[in-house]
Protein backbone atom coordinates (compact mmCIF):
# COMPACT_ATOMS: atom_id res chain seq x y z
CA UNK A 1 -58.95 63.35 -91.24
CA UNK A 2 -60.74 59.93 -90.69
CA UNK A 3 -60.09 58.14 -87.55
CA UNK A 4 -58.94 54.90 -88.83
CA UNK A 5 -56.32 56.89 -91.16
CA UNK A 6 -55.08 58.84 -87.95
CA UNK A 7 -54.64 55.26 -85.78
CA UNK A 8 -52.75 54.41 -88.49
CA UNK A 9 -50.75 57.37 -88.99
CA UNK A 10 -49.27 56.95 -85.38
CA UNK A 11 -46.27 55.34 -84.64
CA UNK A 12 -46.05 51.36 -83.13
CA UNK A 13 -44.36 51.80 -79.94
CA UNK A 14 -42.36 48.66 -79.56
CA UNK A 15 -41.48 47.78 -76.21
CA UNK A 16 -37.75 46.57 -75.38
CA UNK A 17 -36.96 43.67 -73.06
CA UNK A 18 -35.45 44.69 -69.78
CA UNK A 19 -31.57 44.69 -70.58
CA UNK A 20 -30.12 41.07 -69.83
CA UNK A 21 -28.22 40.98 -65.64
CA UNK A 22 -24.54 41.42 -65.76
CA UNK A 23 -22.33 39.15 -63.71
CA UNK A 24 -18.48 39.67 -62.58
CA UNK A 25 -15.76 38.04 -64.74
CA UNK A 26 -15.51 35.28 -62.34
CA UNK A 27 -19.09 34.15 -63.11
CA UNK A 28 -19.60 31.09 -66.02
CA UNK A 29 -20.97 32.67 -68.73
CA UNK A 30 -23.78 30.04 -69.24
CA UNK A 31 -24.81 31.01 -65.33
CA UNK A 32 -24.42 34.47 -66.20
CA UNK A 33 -27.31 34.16 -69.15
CA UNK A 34 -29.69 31.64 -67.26
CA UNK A 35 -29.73 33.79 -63.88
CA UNK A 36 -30.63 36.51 -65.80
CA UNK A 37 -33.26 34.95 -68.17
CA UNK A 38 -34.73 33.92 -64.40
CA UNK A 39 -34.23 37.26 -63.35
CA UNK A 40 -36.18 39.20 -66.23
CA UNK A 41 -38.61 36.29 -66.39
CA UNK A 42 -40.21 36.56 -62.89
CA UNK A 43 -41.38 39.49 -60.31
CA UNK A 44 -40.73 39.86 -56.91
CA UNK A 45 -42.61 40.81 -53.82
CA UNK A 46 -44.53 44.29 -54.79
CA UNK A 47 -43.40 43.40 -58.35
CA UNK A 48 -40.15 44.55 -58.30
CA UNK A 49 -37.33 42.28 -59.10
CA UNK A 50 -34.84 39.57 -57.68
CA UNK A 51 -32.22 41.78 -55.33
CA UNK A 52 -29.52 40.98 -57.01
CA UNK A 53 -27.09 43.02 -57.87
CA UNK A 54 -25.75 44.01 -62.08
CA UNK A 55 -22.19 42.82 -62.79
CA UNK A 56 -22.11 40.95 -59.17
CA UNK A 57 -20.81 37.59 -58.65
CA UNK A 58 -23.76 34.91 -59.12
CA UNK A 59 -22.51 32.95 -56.07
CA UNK A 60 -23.01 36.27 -53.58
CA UNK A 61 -26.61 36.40 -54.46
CA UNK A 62 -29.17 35.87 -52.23
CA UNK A 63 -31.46 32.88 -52.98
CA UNK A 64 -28.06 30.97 -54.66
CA UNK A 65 -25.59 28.70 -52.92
CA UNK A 66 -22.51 27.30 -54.83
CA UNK A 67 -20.17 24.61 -54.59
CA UNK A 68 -16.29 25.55 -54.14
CA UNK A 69 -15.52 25.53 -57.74
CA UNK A 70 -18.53 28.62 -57.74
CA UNK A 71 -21.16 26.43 -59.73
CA UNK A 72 -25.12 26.83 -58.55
CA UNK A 73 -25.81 24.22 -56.71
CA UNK A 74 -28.82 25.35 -54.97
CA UNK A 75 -31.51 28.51 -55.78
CA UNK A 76 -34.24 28.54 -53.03
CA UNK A 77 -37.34 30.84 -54.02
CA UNK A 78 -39.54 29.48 -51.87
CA UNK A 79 -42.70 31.82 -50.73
CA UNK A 80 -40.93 34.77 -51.96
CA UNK A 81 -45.05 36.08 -53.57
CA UNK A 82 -43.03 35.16 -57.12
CA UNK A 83 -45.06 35.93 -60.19
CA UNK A 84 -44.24 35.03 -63.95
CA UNK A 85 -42.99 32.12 -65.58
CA UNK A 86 -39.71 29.61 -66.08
CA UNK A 87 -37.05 30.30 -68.72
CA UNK A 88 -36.10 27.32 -70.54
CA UNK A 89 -32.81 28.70 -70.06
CA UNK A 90 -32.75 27.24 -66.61
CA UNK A 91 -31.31 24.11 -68.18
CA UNK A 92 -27.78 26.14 -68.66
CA UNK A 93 -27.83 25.10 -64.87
CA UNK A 94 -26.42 21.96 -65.33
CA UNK A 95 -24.50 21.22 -61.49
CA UNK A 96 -28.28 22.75 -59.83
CA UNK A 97 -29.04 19.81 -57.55
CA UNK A 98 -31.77 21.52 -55.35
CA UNK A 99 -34.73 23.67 -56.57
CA UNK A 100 -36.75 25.55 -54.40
CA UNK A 101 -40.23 27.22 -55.96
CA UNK A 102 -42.61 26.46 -54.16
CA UNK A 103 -45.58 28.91 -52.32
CA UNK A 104 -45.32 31.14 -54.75
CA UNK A 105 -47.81 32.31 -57.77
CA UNK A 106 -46.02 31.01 -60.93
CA UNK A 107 -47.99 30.38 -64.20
CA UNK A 108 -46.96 28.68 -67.94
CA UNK A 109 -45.61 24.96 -68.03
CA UNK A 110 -42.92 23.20 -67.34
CA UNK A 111 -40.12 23.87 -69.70
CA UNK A 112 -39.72 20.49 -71.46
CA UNK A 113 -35.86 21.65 -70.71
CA UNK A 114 -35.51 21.14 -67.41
CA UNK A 115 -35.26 17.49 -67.82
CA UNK A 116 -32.32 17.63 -69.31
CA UNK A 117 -31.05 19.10 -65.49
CA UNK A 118 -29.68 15.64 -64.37
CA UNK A 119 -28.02 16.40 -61.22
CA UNK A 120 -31.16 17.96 -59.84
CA UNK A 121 -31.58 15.70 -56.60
CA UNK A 122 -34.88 17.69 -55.24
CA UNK A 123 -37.26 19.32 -57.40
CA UNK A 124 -40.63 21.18 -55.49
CA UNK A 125 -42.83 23.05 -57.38
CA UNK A 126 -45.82 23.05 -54.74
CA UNK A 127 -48.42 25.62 -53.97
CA UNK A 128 -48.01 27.47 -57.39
CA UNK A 129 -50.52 28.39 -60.45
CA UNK A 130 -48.32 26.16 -62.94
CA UNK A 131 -50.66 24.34 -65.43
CA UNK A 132 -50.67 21.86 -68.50
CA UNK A 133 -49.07 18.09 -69.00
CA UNK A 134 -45.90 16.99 -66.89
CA UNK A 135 -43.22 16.47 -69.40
CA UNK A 136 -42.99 13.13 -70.81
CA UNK A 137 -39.51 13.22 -70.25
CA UNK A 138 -39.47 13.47 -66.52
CA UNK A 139 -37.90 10.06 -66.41
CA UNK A 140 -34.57 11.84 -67.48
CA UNK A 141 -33.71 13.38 -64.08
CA UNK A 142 -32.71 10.14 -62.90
CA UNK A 143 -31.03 11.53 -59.53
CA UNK A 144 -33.97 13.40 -57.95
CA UNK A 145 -34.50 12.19 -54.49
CA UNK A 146 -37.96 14.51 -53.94
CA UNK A 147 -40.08 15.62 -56.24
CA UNK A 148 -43.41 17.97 -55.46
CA UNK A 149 -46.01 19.67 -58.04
CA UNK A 150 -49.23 19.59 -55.45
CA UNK A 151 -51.51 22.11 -55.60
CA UNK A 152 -50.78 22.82 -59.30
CA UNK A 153 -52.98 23.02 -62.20
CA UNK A 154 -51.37 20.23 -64.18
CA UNK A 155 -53.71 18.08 -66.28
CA UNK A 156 -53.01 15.66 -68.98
CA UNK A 157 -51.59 11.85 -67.73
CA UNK A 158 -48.48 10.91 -65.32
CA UNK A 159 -46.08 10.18 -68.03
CA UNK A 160 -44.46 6.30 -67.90
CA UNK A 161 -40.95 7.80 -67.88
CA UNK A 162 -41.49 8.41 -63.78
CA UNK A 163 -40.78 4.83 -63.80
CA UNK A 164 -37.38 5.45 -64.48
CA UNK A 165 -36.87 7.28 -61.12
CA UNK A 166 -35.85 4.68 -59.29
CA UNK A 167 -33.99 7.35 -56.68
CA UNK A 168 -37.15 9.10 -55.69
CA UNK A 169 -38.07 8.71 -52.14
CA UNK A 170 -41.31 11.18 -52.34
CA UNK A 171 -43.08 11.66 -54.80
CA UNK A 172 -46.06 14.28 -54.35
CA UNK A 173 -48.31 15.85 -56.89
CA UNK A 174 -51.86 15.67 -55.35
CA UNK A 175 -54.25 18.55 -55.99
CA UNK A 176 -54.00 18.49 -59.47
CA UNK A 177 -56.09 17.60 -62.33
CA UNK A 178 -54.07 14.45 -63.72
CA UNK A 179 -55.76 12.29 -65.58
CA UNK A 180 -56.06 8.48 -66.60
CA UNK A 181 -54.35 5.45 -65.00
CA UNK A 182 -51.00 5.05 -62.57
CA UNK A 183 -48.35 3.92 -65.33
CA UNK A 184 -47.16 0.25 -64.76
CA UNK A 185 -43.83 1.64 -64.20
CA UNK A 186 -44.53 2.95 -60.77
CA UNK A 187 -43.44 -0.23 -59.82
CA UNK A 188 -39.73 0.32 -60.41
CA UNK A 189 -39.67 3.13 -58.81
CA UNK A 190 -38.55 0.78 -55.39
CA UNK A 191 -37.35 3.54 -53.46
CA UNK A 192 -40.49 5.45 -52.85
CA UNK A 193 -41.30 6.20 -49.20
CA UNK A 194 -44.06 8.39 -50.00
CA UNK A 195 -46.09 8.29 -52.87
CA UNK A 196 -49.16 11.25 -52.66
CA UNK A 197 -51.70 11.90 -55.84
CA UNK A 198 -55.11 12.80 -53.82
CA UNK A 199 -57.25 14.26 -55.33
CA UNK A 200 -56.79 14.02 -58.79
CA UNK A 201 -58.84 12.31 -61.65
CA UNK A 202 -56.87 9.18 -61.72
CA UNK A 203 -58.91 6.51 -63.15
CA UNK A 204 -58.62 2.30 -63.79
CA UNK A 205 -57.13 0.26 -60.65
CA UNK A 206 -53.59 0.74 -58.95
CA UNK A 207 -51.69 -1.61 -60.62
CA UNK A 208 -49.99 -4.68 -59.19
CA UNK A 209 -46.29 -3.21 -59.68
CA UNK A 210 -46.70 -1.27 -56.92
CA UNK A 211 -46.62 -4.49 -54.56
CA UNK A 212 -42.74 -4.04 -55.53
CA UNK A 213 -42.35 -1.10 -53.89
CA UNK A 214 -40.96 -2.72 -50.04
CA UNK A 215 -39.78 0.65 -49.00
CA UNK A 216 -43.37 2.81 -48.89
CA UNK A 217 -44.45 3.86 -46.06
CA UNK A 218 -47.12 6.52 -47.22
CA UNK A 219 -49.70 5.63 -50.07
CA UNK A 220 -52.31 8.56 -50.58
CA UNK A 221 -54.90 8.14 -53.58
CA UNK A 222 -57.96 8.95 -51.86
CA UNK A 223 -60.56 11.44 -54.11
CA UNK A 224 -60.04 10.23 -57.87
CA UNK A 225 -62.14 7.65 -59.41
CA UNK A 226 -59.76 4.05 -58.84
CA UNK A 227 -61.63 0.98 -59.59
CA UNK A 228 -59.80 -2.05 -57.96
CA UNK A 229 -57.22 -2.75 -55.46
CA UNK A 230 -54.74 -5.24 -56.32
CA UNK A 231 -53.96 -8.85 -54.13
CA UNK A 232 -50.00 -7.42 -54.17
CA UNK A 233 -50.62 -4.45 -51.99
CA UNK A 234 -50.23 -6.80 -49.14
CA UNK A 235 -46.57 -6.72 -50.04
CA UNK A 236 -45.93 -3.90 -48.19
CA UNK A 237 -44.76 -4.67 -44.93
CA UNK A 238 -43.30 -1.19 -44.47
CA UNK A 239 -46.61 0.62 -45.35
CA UNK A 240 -48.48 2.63 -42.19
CA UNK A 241 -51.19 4.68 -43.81
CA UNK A 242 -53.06 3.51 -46.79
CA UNK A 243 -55.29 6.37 -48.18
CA UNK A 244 -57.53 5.06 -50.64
CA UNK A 245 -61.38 7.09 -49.49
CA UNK A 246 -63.41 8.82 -51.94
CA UNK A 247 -63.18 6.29 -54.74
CA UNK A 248 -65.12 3.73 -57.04
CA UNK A 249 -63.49 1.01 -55.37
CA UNK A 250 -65.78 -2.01 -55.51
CA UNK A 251 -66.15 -5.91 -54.81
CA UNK A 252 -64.50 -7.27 -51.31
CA UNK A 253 -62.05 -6.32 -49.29
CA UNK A 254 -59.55 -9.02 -49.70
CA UNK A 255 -58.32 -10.90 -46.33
CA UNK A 256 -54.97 -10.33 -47.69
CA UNK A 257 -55.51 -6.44 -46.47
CA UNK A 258 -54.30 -7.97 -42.27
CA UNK A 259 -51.05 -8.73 -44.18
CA UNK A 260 -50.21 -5.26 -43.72
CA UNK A 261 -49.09 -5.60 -40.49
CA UNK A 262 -47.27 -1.84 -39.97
CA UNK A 263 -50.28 -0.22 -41.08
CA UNK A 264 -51.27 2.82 -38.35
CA UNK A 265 -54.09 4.23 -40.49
CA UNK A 266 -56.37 2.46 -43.10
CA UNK A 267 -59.09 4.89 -44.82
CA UNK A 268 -61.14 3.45 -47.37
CA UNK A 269 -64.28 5.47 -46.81
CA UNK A 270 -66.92 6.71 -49.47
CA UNK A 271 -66.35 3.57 -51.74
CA UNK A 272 -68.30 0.72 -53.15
CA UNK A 273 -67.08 -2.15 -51.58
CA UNK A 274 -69.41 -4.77 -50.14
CA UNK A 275 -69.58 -8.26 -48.60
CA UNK A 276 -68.33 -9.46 -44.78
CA UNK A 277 -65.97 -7.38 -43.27
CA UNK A 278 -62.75 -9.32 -43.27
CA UNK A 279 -61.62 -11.00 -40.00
CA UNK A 280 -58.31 -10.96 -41.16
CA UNK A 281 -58.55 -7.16 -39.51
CA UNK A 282 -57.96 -8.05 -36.33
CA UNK A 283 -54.06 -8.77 -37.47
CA UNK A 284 -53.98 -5.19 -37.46
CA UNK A 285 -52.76 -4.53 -34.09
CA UNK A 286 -50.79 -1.36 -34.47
CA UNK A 287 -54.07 0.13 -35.99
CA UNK A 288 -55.37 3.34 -34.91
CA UNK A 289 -57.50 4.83 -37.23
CA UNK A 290 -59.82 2.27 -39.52
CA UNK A 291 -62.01 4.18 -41.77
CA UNK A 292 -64.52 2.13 -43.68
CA UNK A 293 -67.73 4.02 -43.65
CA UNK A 294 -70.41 4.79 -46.47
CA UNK A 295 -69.89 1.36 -48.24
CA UNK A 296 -72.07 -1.45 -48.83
CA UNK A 297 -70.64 -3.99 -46.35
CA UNK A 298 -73.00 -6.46 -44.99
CA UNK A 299 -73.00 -8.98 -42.28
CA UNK A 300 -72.07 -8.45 -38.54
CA UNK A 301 -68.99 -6.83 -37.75
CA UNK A 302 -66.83 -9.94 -36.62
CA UNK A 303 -65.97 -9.75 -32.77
CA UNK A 304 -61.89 -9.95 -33.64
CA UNK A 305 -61.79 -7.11 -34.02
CA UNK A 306 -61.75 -6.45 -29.79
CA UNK A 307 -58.36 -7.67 -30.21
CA UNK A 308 -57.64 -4.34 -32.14
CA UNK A 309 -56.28 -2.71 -28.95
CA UNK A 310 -55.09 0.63 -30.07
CA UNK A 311 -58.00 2.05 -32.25
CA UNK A 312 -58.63 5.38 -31.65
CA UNK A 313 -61.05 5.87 -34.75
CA UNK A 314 -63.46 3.13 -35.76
CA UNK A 315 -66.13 4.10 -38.74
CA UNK A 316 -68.36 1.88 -39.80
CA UNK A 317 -71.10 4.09 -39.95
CA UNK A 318 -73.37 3.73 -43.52
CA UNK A 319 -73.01 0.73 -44.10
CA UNK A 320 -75.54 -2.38 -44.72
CA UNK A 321 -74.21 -4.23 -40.91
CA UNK A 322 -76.11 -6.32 -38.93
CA UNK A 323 -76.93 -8.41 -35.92
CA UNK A 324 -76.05 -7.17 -32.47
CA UNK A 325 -72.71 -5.60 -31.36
CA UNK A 326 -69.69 -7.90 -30.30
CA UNK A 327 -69.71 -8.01 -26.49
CA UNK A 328 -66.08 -8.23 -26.68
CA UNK A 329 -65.46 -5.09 -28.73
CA UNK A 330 -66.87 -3.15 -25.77
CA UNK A 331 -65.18 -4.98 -23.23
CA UNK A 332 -61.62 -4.01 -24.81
CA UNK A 333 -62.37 -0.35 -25.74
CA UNK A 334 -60.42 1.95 -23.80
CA UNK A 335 -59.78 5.56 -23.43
CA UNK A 336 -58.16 5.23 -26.74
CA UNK A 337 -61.04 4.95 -28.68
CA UNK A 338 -62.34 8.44 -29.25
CA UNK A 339 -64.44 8.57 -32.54
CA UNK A 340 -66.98 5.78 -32.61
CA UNK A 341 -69.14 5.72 -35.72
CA UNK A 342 -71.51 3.12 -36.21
CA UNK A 343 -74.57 4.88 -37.45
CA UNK A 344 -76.97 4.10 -40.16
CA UNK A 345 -76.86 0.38 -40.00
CA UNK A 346 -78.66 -2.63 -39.61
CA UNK A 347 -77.47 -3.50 -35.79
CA UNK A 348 -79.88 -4.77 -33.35
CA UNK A 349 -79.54 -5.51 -29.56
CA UNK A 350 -78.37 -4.47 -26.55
CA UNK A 351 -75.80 -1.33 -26.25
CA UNK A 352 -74.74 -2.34 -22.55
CA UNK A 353 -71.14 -3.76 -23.72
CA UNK A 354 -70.29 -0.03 -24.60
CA UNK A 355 -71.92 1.60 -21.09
CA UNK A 356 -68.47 1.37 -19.75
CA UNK A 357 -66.24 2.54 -22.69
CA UNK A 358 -68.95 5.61 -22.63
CA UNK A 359 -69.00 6.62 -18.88
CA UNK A 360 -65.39 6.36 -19.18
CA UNK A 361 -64.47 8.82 -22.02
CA UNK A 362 -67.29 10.94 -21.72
CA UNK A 363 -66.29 12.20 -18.10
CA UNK A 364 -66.94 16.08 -17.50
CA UNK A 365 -65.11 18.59 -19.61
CA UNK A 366 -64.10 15.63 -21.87
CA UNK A 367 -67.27 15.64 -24.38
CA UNK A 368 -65.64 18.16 -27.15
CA UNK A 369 -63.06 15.36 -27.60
CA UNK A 370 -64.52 12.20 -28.15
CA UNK A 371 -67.68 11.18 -30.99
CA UNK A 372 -69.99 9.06 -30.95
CA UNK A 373 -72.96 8.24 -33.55
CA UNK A 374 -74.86 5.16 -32.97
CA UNK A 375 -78.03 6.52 -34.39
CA UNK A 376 -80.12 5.22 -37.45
CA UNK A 377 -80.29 1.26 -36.42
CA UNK A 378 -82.73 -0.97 -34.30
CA UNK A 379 -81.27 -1.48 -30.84
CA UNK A 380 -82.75 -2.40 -28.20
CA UNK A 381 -84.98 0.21 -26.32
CA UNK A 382 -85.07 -1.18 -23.25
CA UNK A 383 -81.53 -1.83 -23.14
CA UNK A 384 -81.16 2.58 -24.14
CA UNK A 385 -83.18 3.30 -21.39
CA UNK A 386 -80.71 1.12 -18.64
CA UNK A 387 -77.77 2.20 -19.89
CA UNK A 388 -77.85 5.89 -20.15
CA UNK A 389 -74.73 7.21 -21.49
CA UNK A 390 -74.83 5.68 -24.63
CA UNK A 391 -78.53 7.01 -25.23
CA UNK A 392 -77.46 10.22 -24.19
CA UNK A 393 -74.03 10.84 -26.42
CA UNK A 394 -74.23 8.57 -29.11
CA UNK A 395 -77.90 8.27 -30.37
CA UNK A 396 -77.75 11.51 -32.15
């Protein structure tokens, strides 16, 4: 008999879908059916399923809490080595306020669904294998207070409708492949503490809206490809760490930046920026870590910036500075200051304003914790001969 006739001569073996997860009477039928489309729609550790029991009651399961009228309030999943994907039927949960997935392997989209889950107050979906566009309708779960997709494999845009979460205090989806610009309508969104899309493929310049938002405290865009920082950002008096490195951020850094008078941390490294270094800097007292290296800035680092008493970190290495070193920046450094980058410059000079800041930090046992790279400009060689702790750790 041929082959082909014989393959198909034998019967199509269909099959079935696992039967559907009985609950007890006292469970809400809706519940019932989306607990079980969960249940049937992901695998467990060793991939084996949820341990939940047929025909129990949904609020005695493990992973689910309840409210006292039994509806879900909370499922926590959370690094539980999940595999599969998310039922649309999730939706059915509709008093779920907290969502717990994250650390775990999931794959597919993000059931357009779930937006309709309007009580959902926290929403993380972090550390998983999920993939495709964030639904444009995100806007609609107007109540979430934290929402987290990093380390995803979303791509397409961040839909304008986040603008109309005006409840969400963080709001973290770096690690992802999003494309094109930050909607306008960030800028309602006025009760964001943190607000976290590194590396991405965000493109255009953060727009001025987001000099509405009083409450940040966290901005994190470094590694995309932003063009322009807007005058507004100096609104944000509450703001401690601005992220911005690993950009195509270009033209001068505006004075307005020492408005920001909370900032801890400023990291604009690995841009394009060029011209004098602001003096308005120095208003950054609370400053520890200032981060400005491998950009075009010119000119010679201003000597205000001595009055920048707690910097621990201070890179201005690869740059285009000149002229010789402040004699007052050396004069205030302290133990603080622990990472000293200033190499591959134009400076010129004498190093002996540092001689003391060196012999002080770089006391026995102490080397592993403190850098400094000086090499790569033209200072003086006599003066690197008399003052030998500077030749000896930091012109590497």
């Amino acid at each position: 008999m041929n082959l082909l006739l014989v393959l198909v001569l034998l019967p199509t073996v269909v099959v079935a879908p696992p039967p559907p997860l009985a609950c007890d009477a006292a469970s809400h039928p809706d519940t019932c059916h989306a607990l079980s489309r969960l249940y049937n729609a992901i695998t467990y550790q060793n991939h084996s399923r949820l341990p939940w029991q047929n025909h129990s009651n949904v609020c005695a399961r493990q992973f689910i809490q309840c409210n006292n009228q039994g509806n879900v309030t909370e499922i926590d999943l959370h690094n539980l080595a999940l595999t599969g994907t998310l039922p649309t039927e999730l939706a059915l949960l509709t008093h779920l306020t907290h969502l717990y997935l994250f650390a775990n392997e999931l794959t597919g989209t993000l059931p357009t669904s779930l937006c309709s889950m309007t009580a959902l107050t926290d929403l993380m979906l972090s550390q998983n294998l999920l993939e495709g566009a964030l639904p444009s309708c995100l806007g609609n779960l107007s109540n979430l207070s934290y929402l987290g997709f990093s380390y995803n494999k979303f791509t397409g845009v961040l839909p304008t409708s986040i603008g109309r979460l005006t409840k969400v205090r963080t709001f973290k989806g770096d690690y992802n492949q999003i494309q094109g610009t930050i909607p306008e309508s960030v800028g309602n969104m006025t009760s964001l503490v943190y607000f976290v899309m590194s590396y991405n493929q965000l493109t255009g310049a953060v727009p001025s809206t987001m000099g509405r938002l009083h409450h940040l405290f966290d901005l994190e865009l470094h590694n995309n490809y932003l063009t322009s920082l807007p005058p507004e950002l100096s609104n944000l008096q509450a703001l401690t760490s601005l992220s911005m490195g690993f950009n195509s951020l270009s033209g001068p850094l505006p004075s307005s930046i020492g408005h920001l008078s909370g900032l801890v941390g400023l990291f604009l490294e690995n841009n394009q920026f060029n011209g004098t270094l602001p003096s308005s800097l120095s208003l950054l007292t609370s400053l520890k870590q200032l981060e400005l290296d491998h950009n075009l800035f010119s000119g010679e680092i201003p000597s205000s910036l001595a009055s920048m008493v707690q910097l621990e970190t201070l890179h201005l290495n690869d740059n285009r500075l000149e002229g010789a070193l402040p004699v007052e920046l050396g004069l205030h450094m302290d133990h603080r200051m622990v990472s000293l980058f200033l190499s591959n410059n134009l400076l010129n000079g004498s190093v002996k304003s540092l001689e003391k800041w060196c012999e002080s930090v770089f006391q026995e046992g102490n080397e592993s914790s403190v850098q400094c790279l000086m090499g790569g400009n033209d200072f003086n060689k006599t003066s690197l001969l008399q003052n030998h702790c500077v030749e000896q750790h930091c012109m590497h």
